[in-house]
PDB file of N, CA and C in Angstrom:
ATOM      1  N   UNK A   1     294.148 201.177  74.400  1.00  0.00           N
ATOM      2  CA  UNK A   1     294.300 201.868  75.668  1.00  0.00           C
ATOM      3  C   UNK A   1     294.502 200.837  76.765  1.00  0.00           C
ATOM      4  N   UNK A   2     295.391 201.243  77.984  1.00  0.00           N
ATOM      5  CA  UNK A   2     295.725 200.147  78.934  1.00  0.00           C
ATOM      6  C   UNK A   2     295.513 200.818  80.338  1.00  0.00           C
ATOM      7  N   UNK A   3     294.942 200.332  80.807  1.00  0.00           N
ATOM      8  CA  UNK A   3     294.685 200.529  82.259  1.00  0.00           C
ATOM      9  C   UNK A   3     295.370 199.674  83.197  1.00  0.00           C
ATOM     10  N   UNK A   4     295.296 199.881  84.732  1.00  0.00           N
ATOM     11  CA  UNK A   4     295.956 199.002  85.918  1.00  0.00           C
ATOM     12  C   UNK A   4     294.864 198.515  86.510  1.00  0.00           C
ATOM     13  N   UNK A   5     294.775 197.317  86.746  1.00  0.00           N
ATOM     14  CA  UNK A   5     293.527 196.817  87.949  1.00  0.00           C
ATOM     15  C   UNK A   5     294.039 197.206  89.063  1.00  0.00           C
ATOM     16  N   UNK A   6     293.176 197.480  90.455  1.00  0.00           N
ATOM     17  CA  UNK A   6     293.992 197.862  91.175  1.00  0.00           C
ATOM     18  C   UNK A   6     293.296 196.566  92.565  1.00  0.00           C
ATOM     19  N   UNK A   7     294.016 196.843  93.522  1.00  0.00           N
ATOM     20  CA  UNK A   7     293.547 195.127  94.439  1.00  0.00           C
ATOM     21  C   UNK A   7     292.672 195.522  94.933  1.00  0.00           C
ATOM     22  N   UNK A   8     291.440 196.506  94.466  1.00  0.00           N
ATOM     23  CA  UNK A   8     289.941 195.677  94.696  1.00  0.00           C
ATOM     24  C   UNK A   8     289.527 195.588  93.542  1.00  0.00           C
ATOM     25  N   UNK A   9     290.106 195.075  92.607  1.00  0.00           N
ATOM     26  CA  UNK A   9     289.609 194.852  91.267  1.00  0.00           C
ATOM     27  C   UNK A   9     288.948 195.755  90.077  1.00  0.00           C
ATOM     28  N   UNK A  10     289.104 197.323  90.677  1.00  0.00           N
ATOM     29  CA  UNK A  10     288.814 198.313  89.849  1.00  0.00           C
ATOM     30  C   UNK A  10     289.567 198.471  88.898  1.00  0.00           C
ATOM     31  N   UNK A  11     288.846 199.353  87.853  1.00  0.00           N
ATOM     32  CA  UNK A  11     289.890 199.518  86.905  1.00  0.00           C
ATOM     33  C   UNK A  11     289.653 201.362  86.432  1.00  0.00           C
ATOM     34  N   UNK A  12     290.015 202.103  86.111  1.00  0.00           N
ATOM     35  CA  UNK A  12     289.771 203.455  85.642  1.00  0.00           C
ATOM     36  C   UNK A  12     289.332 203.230  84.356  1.00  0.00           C
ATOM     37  N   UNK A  13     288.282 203.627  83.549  1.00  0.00           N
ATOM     38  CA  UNK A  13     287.914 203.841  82.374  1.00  0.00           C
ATOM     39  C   UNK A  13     287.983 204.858  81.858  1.00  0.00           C
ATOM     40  N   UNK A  14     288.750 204.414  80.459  1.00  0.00           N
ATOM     41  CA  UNK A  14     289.704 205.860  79.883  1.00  0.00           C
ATOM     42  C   UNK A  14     288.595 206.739  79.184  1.00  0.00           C
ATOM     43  N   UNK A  15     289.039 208.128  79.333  1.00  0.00           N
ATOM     44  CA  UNK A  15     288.226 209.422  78.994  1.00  0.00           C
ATOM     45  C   UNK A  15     287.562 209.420  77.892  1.00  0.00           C
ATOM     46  N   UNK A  16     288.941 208.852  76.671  1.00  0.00           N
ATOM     47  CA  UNK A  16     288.044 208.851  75.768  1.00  0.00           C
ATOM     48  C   UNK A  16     286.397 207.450  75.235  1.00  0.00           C
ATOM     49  N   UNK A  17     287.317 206.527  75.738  1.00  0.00           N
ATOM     50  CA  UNK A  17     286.200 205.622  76.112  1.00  0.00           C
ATOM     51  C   UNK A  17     284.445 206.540  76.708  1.00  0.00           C
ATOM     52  N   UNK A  18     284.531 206.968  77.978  1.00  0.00           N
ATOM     53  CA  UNK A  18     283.519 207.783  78.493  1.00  0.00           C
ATOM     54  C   UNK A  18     282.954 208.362  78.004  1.00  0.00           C
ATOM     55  N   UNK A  19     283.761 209.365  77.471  1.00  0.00           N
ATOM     56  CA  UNK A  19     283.403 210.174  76.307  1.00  0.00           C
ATOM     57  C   UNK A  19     282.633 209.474  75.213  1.00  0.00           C
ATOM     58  N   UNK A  20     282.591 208.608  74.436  1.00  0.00           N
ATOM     59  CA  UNK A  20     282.396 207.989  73.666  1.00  0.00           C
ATOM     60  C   UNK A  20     281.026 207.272  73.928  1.00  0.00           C
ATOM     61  N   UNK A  21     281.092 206.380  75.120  1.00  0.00           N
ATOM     62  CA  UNK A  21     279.490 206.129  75.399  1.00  0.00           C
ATOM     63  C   UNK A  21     278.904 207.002  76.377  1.00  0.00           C
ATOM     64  N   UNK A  22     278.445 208.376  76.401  1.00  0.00           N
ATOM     65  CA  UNK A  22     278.620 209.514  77.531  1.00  0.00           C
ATOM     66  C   UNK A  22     278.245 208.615  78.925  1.00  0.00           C
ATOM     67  N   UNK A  23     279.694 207.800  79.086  1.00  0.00           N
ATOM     68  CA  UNK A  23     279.356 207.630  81.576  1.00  0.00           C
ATOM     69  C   UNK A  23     279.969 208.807  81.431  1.00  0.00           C
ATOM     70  N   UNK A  24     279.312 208.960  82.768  1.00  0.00           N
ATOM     71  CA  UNK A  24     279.489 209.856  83.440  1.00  0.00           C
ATOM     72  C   UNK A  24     279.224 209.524  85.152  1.00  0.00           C
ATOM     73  N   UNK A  25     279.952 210.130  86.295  1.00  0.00           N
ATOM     74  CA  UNK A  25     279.536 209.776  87.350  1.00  0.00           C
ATOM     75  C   UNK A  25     278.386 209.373  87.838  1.00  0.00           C
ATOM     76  N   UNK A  26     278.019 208.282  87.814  1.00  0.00           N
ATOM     77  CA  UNK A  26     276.881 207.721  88.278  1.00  0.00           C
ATOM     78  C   UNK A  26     276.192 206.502  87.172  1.00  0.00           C
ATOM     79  N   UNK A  27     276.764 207.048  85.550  1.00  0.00           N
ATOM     80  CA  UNK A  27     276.021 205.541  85.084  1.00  0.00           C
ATOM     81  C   UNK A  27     276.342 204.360  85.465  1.00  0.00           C
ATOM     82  N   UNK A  28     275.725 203.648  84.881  1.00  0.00           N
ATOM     83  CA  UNK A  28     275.723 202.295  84.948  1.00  0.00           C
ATOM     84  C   UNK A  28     276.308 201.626  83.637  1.00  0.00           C
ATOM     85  N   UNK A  29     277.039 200.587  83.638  1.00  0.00           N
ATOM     86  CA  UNK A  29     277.391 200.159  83.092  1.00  0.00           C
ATOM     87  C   UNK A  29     277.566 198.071  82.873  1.00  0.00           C
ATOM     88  N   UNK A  30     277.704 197.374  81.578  1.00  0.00           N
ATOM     89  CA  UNK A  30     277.408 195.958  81.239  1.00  0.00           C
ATOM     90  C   UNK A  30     278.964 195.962  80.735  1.00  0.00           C
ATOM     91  N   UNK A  31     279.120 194.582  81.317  1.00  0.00           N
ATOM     92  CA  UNK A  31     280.043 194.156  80.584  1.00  0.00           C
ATOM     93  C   UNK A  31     279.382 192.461  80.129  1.00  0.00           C
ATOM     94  N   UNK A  32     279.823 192.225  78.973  1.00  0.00           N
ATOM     95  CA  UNK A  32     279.178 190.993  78.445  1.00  0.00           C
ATOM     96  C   UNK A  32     280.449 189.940  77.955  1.00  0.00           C
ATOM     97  N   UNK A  33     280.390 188.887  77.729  1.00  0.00           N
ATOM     98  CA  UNK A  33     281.504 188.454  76.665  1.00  0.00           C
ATOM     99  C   UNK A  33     280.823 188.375  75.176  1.00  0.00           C
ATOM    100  N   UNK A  34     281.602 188.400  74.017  1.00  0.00           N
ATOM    101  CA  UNK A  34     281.065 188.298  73.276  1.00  0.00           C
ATOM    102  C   UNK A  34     281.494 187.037  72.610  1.00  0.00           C
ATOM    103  N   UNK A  35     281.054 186.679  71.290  1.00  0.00           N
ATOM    104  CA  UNK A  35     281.219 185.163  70.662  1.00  0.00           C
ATOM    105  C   UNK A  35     282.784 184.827  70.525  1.00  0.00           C
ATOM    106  N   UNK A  36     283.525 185.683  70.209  1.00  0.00           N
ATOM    107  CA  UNK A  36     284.809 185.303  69.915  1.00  0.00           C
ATOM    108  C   UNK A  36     285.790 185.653  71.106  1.00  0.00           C
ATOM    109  N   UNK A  37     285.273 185.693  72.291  1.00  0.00           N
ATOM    110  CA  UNK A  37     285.854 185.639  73.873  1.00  0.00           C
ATOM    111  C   UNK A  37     286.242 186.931  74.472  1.00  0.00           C
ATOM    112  N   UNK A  38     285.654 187.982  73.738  1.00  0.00           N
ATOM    113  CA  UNK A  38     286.215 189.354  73.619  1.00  0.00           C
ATOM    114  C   UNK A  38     285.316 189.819  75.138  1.00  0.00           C
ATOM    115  N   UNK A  39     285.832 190.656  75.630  1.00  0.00           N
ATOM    116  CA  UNK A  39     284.594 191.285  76.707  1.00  0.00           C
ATOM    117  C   UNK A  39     284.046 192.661  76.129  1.00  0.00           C
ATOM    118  N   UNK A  40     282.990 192.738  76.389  1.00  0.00           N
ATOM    119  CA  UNK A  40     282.664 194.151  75.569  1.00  0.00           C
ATOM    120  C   UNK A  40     281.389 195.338  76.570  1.00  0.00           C
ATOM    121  N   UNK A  41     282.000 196.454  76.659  1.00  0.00           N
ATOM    122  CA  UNK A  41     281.697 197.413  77.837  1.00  0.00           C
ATOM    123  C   UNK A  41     280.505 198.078  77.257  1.00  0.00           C
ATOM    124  N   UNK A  42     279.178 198.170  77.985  1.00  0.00           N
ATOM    125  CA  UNK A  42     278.064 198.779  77.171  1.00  0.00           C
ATOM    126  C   UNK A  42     277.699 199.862  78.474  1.00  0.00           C
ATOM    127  N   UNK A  43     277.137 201.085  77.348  1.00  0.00           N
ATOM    128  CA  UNK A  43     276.591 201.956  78.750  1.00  0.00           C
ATOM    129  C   UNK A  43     275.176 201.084  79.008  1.00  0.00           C
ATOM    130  N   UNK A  44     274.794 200.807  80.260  1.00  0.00           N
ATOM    131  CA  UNK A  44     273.618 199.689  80.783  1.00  0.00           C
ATOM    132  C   UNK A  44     272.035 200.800  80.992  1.00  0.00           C
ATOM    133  N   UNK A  45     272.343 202.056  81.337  1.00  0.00           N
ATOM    134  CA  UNK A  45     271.421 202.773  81.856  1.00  0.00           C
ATOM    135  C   UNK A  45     270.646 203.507  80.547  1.00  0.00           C
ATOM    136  N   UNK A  46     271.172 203.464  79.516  1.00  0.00           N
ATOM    137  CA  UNK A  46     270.661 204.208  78.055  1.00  0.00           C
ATOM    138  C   UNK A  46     269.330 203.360  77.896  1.00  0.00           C
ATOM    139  N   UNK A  47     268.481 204.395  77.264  1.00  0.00           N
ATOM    140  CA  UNK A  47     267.540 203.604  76.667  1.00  0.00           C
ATOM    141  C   UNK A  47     267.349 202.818  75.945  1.00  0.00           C
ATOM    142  N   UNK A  48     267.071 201.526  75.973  1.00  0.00           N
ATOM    143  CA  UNK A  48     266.974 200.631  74.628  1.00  0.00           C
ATOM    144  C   UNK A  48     266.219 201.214  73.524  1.00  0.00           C
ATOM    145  N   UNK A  49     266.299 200.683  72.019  1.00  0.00           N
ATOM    146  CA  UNK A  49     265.786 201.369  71.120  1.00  0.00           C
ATOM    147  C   UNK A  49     264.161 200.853  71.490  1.00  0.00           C
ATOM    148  N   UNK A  50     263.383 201.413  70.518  1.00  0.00           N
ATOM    149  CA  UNK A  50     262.178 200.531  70.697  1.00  0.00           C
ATOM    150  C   UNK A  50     261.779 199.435  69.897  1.00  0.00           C
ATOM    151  N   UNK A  51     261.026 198.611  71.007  1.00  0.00           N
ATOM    152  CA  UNK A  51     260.805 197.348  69.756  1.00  0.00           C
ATOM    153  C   UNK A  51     259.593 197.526  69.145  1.00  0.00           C
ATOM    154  N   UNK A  52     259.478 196.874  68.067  1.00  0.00           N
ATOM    155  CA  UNK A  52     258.589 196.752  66.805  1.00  0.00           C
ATOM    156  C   UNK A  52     257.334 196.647  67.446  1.00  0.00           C
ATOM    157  N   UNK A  53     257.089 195.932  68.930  1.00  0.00           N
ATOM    158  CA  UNK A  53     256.032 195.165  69.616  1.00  0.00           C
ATOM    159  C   UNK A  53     255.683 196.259  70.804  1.00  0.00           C
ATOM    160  N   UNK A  54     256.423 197.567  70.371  1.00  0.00           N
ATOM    161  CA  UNK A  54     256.031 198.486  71.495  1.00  0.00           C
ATOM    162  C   UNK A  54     254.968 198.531  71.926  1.00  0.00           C
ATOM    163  N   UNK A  55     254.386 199.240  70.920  1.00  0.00           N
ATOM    164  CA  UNK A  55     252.964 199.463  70.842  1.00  0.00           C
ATOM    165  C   UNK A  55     252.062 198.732  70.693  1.00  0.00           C
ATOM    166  N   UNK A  56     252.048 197.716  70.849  1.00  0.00           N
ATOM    167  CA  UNK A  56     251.190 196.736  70.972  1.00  0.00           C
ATOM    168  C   UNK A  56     251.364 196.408  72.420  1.00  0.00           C
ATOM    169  N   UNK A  57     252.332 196.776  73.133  1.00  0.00           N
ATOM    170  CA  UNK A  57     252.362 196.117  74.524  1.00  0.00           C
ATOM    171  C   UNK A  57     251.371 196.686  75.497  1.00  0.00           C
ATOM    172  N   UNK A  58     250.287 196.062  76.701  1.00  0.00           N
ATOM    173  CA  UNK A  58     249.508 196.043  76.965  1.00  0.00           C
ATOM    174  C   UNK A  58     248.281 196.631  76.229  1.00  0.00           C
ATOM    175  N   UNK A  59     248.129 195.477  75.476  1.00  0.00           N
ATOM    176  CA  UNK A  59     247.068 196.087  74.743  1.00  0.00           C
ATOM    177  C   UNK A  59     245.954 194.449  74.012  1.00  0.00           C
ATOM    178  N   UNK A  60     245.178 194.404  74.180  1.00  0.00           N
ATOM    179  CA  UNK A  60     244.721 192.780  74.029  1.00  0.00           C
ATOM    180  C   UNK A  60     243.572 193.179  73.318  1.00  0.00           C
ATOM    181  N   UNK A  61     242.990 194.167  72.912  1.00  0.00           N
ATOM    182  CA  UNK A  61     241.978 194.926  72.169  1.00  0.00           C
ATOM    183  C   UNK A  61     241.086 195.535  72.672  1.00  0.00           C
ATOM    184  N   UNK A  62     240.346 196.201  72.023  1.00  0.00           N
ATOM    185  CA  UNK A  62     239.779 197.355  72.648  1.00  0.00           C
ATOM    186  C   UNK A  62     238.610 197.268  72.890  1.00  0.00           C
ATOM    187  N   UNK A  63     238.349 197.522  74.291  1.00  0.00           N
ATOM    188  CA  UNK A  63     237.021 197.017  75.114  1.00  0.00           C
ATOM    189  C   UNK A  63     236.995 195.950  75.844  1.00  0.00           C
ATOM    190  N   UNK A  64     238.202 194.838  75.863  1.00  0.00           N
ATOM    191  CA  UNK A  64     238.079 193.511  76.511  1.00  0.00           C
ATOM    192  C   UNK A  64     238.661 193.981  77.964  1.00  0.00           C
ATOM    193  N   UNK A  65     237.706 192.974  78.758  1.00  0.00           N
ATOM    194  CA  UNK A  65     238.204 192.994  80.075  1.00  0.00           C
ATOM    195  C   UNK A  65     239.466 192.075  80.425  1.00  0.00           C
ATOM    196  N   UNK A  66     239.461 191.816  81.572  1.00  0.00           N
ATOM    197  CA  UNK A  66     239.982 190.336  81.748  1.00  0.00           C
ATOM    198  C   UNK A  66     239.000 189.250  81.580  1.00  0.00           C
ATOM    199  N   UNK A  67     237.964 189.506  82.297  1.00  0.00           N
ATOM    200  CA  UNK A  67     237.044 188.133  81.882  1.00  0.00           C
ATOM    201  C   UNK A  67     236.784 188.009  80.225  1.00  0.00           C
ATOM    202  N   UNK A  68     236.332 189.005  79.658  1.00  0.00           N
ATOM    203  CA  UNK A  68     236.326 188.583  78.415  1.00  0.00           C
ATOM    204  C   UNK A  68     237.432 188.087  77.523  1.00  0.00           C
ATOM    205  N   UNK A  69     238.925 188.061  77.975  1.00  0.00           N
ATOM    206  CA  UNK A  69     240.087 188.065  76.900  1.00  0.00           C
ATOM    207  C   UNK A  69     240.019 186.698  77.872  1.00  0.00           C
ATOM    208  N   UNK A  70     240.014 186.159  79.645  1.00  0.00           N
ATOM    209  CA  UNK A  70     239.421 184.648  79.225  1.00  0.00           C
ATOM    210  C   UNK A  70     238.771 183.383  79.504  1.00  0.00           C
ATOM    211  N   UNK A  71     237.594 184.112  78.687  1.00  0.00           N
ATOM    212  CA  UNK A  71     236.527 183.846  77.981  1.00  0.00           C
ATOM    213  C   UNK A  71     237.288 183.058  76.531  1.00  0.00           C
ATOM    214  N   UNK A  72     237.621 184.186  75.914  1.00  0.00           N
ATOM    215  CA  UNK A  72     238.602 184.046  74.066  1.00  0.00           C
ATOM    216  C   UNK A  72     239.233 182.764  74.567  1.00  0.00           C
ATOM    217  N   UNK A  73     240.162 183.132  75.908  1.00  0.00           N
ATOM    218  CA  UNK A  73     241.105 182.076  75.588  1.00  0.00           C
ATOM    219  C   UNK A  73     240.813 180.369  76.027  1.00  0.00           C
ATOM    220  N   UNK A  74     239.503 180.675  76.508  1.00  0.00           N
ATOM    221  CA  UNK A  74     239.036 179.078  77.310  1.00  0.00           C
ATOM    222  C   UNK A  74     238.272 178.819  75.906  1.00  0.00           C
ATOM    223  N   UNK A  75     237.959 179.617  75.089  1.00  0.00           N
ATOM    224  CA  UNK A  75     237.142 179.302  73.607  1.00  0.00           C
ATOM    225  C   UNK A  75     235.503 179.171  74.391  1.00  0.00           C
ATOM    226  N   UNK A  76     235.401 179.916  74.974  1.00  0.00           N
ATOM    227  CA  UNK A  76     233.958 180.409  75.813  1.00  0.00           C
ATOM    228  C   UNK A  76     233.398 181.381  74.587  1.00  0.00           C
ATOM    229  N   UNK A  77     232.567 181.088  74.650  1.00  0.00           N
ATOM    230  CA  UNK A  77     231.475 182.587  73.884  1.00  0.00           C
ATOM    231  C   UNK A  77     230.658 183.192  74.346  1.00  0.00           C
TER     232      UNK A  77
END
């Protein structure tokens, strides 16, 4: 598919493209380069998947304060 830049540097992104990662008026959108010099268009506003470390995030165990987690980490007892 070929588009026109136009002289403020816009470009129209084709339907089916849109279609495809659902933009729609108002997303957001990444453009990145990739390893072999390619540029590559990501919808930016989607949720990332989740990571493995989700659930573990804020979480340092159960019952510790701040003083006690450091405490752990000065090797205080």
């Amino acid at each position: 598919m070929t588009t026109t830049v136009t002289t403020k540097g816009q470009v129209t992104i084709p339907k089916p493209v849109r279609d495809f990662l659902g933009i729609v008026p108002g997303s957001k959108v990444d453009f990145h380069r990739a390893s072999d010099g390619s540029v590559v268009i990501t919808r930016a506003d989607r949720k990332q998947p989740p990571s493995r470390f989700g659930n573990l995030r804020g979480h340092a165990g159960d019952g510790l304060d701040t003083d006690a987690i450091m405490a752990l980490t000065r090797g205080e007892t």
